[in-house]
Each structure stands twice: as C-alpha cells, then as structure tokens.
Protein backbone atom coordinates (compact mmCIF):
# COMPACT_ATOMS: atom_id res chain seq x y z
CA UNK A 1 107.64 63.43 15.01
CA UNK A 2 104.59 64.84 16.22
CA UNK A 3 102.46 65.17 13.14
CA UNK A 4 102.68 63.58 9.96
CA UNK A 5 100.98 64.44 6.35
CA UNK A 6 100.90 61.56 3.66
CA UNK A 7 99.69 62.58 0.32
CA UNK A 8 97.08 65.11 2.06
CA UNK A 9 94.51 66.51 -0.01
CA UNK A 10 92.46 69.19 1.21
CA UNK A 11 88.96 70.64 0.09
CA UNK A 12 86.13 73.96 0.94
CA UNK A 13 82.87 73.33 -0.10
CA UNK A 14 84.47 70.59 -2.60
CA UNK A 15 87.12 72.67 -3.98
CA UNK A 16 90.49 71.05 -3.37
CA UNK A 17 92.33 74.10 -1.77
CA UNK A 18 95.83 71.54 -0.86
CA UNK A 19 96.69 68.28 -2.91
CA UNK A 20 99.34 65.70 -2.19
CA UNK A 21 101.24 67.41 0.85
CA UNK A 22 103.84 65.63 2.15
CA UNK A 23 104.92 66.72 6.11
CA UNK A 24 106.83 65.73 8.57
CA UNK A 25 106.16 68.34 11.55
CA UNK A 26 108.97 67.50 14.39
CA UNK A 27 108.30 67.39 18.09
CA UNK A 28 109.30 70.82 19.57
CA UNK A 29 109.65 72.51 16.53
CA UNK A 30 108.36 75.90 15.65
CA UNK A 31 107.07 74.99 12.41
CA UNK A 32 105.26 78.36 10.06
CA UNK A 33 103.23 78.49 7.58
CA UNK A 34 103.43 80.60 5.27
CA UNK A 35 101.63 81.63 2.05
CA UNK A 36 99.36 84.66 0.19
CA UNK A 37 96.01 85.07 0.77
CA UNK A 38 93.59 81.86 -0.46
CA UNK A 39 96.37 79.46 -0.91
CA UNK A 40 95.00 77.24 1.99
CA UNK A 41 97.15 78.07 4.94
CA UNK A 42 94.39 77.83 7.59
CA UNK A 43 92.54 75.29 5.87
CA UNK A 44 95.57 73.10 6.77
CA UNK A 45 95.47 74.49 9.98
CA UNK A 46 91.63 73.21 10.56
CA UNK A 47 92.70 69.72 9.45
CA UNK A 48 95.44 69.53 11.86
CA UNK A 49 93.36 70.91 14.76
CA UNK A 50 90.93 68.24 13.44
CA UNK A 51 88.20 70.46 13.06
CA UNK A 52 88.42 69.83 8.84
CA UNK A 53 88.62 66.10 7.69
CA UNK A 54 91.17 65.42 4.88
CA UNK A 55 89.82 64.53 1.54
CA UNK A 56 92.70 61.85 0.46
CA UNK A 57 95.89 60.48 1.86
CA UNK A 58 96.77 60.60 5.79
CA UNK A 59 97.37 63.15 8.78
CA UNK A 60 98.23 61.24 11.64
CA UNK A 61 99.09 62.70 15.12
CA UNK A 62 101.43 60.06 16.56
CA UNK A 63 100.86 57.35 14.54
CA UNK A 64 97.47 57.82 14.76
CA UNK A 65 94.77 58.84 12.66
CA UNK A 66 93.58 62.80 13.49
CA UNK A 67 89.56 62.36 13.82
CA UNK A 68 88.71 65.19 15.39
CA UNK A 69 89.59 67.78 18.01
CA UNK A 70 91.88 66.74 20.84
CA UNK A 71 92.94 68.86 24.03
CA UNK A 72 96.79 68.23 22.82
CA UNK A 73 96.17 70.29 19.93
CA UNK A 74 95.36 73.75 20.90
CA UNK A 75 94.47 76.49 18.90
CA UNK A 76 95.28 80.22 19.33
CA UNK A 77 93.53 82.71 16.95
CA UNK A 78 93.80 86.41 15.87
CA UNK A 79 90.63 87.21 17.89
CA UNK A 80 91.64 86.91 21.73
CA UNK A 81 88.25 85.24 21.53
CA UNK A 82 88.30 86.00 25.53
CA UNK A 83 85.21 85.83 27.61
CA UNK A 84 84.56 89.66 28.50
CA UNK A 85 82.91 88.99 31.74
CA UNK A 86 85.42 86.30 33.36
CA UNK A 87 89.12 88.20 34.45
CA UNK A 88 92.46 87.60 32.71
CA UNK A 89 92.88 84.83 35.73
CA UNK A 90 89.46 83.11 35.16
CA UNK A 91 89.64 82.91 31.61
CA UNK A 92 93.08 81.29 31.75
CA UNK A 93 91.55 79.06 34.04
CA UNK A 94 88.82 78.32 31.76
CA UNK A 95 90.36 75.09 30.09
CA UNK A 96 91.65 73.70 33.04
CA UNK A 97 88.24 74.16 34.85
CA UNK A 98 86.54 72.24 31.43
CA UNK A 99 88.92 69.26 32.59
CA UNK A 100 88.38 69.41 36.07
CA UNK A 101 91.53 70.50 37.44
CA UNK A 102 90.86 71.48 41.35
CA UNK A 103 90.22 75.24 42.22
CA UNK A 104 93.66 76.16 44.11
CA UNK A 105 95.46 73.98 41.42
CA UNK A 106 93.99 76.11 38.07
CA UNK A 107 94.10 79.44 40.01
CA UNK A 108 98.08 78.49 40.64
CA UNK A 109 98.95 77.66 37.24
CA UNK A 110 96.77 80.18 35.88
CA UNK A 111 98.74 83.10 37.81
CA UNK A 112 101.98 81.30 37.02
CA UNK A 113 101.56 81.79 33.11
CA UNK A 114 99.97 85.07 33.54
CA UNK A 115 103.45 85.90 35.10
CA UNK A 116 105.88 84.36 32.29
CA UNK A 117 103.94 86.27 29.71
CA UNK A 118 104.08 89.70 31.73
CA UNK A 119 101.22 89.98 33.35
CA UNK A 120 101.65 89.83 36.86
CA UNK A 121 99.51 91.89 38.73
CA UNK A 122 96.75 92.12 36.03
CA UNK A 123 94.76 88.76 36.80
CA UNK A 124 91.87 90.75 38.15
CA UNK A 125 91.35 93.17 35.23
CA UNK A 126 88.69 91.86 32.63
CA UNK A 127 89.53 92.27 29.05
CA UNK A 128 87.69 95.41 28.33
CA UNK A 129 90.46 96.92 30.44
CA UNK A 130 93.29 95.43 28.70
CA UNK A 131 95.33 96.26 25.86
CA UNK A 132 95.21 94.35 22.51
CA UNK A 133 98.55 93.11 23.57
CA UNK A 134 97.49 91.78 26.65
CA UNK A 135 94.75 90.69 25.95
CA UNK A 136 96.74 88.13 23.15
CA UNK A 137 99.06 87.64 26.30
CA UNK A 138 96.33 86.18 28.23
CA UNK A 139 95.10 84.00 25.34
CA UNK A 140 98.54 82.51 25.08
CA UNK A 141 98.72 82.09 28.36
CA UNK A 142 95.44 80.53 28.13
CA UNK A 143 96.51 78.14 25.37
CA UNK A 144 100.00 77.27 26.73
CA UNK A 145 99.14 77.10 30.67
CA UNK A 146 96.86 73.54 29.53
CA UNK A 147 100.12 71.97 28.80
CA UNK A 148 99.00 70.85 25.28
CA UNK A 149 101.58 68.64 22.76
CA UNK A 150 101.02 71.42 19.79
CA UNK A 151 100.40 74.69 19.93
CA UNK A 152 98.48 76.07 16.16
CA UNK A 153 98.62 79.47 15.59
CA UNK A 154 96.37 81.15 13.02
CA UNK A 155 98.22 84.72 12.25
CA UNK A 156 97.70 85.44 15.84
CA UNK A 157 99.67 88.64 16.06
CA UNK A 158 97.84 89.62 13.09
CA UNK A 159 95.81 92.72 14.60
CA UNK A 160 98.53 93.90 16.39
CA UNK A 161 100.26 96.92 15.89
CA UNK A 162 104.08 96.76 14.46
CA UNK A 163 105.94 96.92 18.11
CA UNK A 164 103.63 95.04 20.10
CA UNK A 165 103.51 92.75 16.93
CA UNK A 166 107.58 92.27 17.70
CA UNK A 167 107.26 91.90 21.36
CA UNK A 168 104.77 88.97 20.90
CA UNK A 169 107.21 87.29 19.00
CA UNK A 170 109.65 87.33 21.09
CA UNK A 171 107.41 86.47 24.38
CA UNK A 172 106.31 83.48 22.04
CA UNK A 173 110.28 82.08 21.40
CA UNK A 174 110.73 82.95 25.31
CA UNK A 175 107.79 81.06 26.49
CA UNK A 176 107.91 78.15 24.12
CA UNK A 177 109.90 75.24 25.49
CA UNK A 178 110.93 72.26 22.93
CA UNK A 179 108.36 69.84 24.63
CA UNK A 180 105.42 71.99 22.76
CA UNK A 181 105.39 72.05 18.58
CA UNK A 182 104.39 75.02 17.43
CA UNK A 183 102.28 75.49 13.76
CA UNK A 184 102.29 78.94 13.12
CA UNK A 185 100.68 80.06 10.20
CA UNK A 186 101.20 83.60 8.76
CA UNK A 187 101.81 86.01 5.19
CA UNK A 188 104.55 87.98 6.47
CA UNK A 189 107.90 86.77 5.46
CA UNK A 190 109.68 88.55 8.37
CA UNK A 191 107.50 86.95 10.73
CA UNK A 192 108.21 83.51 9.32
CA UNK A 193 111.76 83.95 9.28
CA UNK A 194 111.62 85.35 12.86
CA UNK A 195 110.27 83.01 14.59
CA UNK A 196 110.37 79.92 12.08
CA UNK A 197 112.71 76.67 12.76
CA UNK A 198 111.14 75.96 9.16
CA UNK A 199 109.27 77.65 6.98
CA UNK A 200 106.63 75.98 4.79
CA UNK A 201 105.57 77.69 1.88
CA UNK A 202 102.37 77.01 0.12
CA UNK A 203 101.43 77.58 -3.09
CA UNK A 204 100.21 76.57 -6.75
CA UNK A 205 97.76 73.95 -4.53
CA UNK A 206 100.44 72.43 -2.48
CA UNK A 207 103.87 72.72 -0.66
CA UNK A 208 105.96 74.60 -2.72
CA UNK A 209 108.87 74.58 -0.09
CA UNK A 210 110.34 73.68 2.71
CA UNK A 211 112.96 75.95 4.00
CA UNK A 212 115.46 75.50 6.92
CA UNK A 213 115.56 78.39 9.56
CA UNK A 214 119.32 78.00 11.54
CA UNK A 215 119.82 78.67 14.60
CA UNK A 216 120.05 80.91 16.97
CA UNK A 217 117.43 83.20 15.67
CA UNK A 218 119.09 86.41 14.39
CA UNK A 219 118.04 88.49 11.35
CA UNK A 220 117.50 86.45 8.64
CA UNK A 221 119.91 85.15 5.65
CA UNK A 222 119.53 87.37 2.65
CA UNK A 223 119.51 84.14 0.90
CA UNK A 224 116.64 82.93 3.18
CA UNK A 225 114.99 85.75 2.87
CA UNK A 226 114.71 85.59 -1.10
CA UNK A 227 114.41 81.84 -1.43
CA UNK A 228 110.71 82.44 0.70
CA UNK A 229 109.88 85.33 -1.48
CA UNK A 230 110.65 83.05 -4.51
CA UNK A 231 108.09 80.11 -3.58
CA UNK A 232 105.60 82.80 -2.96
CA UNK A 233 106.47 83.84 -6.36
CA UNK A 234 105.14 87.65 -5.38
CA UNK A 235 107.83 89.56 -3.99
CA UNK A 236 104.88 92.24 -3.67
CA UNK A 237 104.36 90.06 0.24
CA UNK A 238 107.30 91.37 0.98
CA UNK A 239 107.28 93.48 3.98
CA UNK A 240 109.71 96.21 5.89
C-alpha cells in the first residue's frame, strides 16, 4: 500500500467538497478517479500531492502522515506547464537538475525517457515547435524520468484531441512499470475504464464506488461500463 485515506474529509474555502473517504491506493496500481464536474476529484488530488491539508481523519503515505509536498509524489497536469525557453531535453532535465543530479547523468536519463515516450531525435526542439502531443510527451517524460513512488494525474490528456488523446493512453500503460502508482483523475468513463486497474467514483460528497478493472486491458465489460455510469448517476457523462 502506497497511500492510505482514513475517514478523509476534505474542504474549499470551508466547504467540505469530500467527507469520510475510505482508500486504500495499492503500490503499482493505476488507480482513476473519476467523477462530474465539482464533485471534488482534484481537490483529492491536491491533498494527496500534499499541496491541500485534510480537514478530518488521515492520509498517510507509507505509514506516514502526508504534510506537504514530497519529490515521490509527482504531479502531471493538463497544461504541459513546460518552460518555453529551455528544449524538450532541458526541461526534462529540470527536476533532476533541482536535486542535483550531475550534468552527463540528467542529460542521459533525460534522452533515455525522451526515447521511451517517442521522442527521439526531438530533444533540441523547444516547445513552441512541438505538437500538443509532444509536448504532454515531454511532460511525462519529465514527471516519470525523476523516478518518483506515485505518479498524480489531473485529466492530463484533457486538451488533447480524440487520437492523440488514445495514443497517450496507451504510451502511459507502456511506460508505466508496477514500481510507480498511478492516480489518475478524469470525467470520461472510457478513459477510466481504459486505463483504470480501479476505478473510483465520486459522488454525493464522497466515494460512491469502487470498481475492479480485470486484466489485461481490453474494451471494457458492458457490465463495467454501466456499473460506472450508475455511481455517476448521469449517464449524460457518457461518452463515444
């Protein structure tokens, strides 16, 4: 177990958004999150980066109390959030320069992730001359090349369009190995049962299921499939 919610209660600007989730999030699992609009998806996010304080109960990371950020908890965003002046290599390297990782050593593993998620060849090009779909390829190379415990993924693929969307989710499931925990949070039901291990749906203020994903990943279970559209309670999310 790599994270572990006790009775959490979550709050924005003293609204409770989340109360009394109980979660068990296993080491090397892809875990998403899933949910409409509002019903506190990233706000649980936040508290596991530890970038949001919980309001009651415990989230403990190890055994541990979370208290704040922590390099083994790495967050990937919708925005590539890329620096526009430092290349695809350099702003891989960014994070590993911040810990003080020698020169030859970044530059090495920076290239070496830039290769597993397709980029080889581009480490020189800044992101102005990059696709949106690279330019989310570099982040997650970025993100993953750090070597962090759990990955958290805020409806990264969000912004892309519907193919490219696809081909990050299967670079993701390629790339991810089951040393890293993944938290991916999105709305799209085919999404979560894509990439998903388990899906946790939230809604009416807390978890309002927890479904199991089998493997290998092929398309989905009918059965699944409707069970995640019936905790969201608005078949209206569903998507084609």
């Amino acid at each position: 177990m790599t994270l572990l919610l006790d009775a959490v209660t979550l709050a924005y600007r003293d609204r409770p958004v989340l109360e009394g989730v109980d979660l068990e999030i296993r080491t090397g699992e892809i875990l998403v999150i899933a949910g409409a609009s509002g019903c506190g998806k990233s706000t649980l996010l936040r508290a596991l980066a530890g970038l949001l304080p919980v309001t009651s109960g415990r989230l403990l990371d190890r055994g541990e109390p979370v208290r704040g950020p922590s390099a083994d908890r790495a967050l990937m965003f919708q925005d590539d959030a890329l620096l526009p002046w430092r290349s695809a290599r350099r702003n891989v390297e960014l994070p590993l320069a911040i810990r003080g990782m020698p020169r030859a050593e970044r530059t090495s593993r920076a290239d070496e992730w830039l290769a597993r998620v397709g980029l080889a060849g581009l480490e020189l090009r800044l992101p102005r001359d990059l696709s949106g779909g690279q330019r989310q390829r570099v982040q997650l190379a970025r993100v993953l090349a750090g070597g962090p415990r759990a990955v958290l993924m805020d409806e990264p693929f969000g912004a892309l369009d519907p193919q490219t969307r696809r081909e990050m989710q299967r670079l993701l499931v390629e790339v991810w190995n089951a040393e890293t925990t993944v938290v991916f949070v999105t709305h799209d039901v085919e999404e979560a049962l894509t990439l998903g291990d388990r899906v946790a749906v939230l809604g009416g203020g807390g978890l309002a299921d927890l479904v199991e994903i089998p493997l290998p990943r092929t398309s989905a279970d009918p059965s699944l499939r409707a069970r995640v559209l019936t905790a969201l309670g608005a078949p209206a999310l569903e998507t084609t």
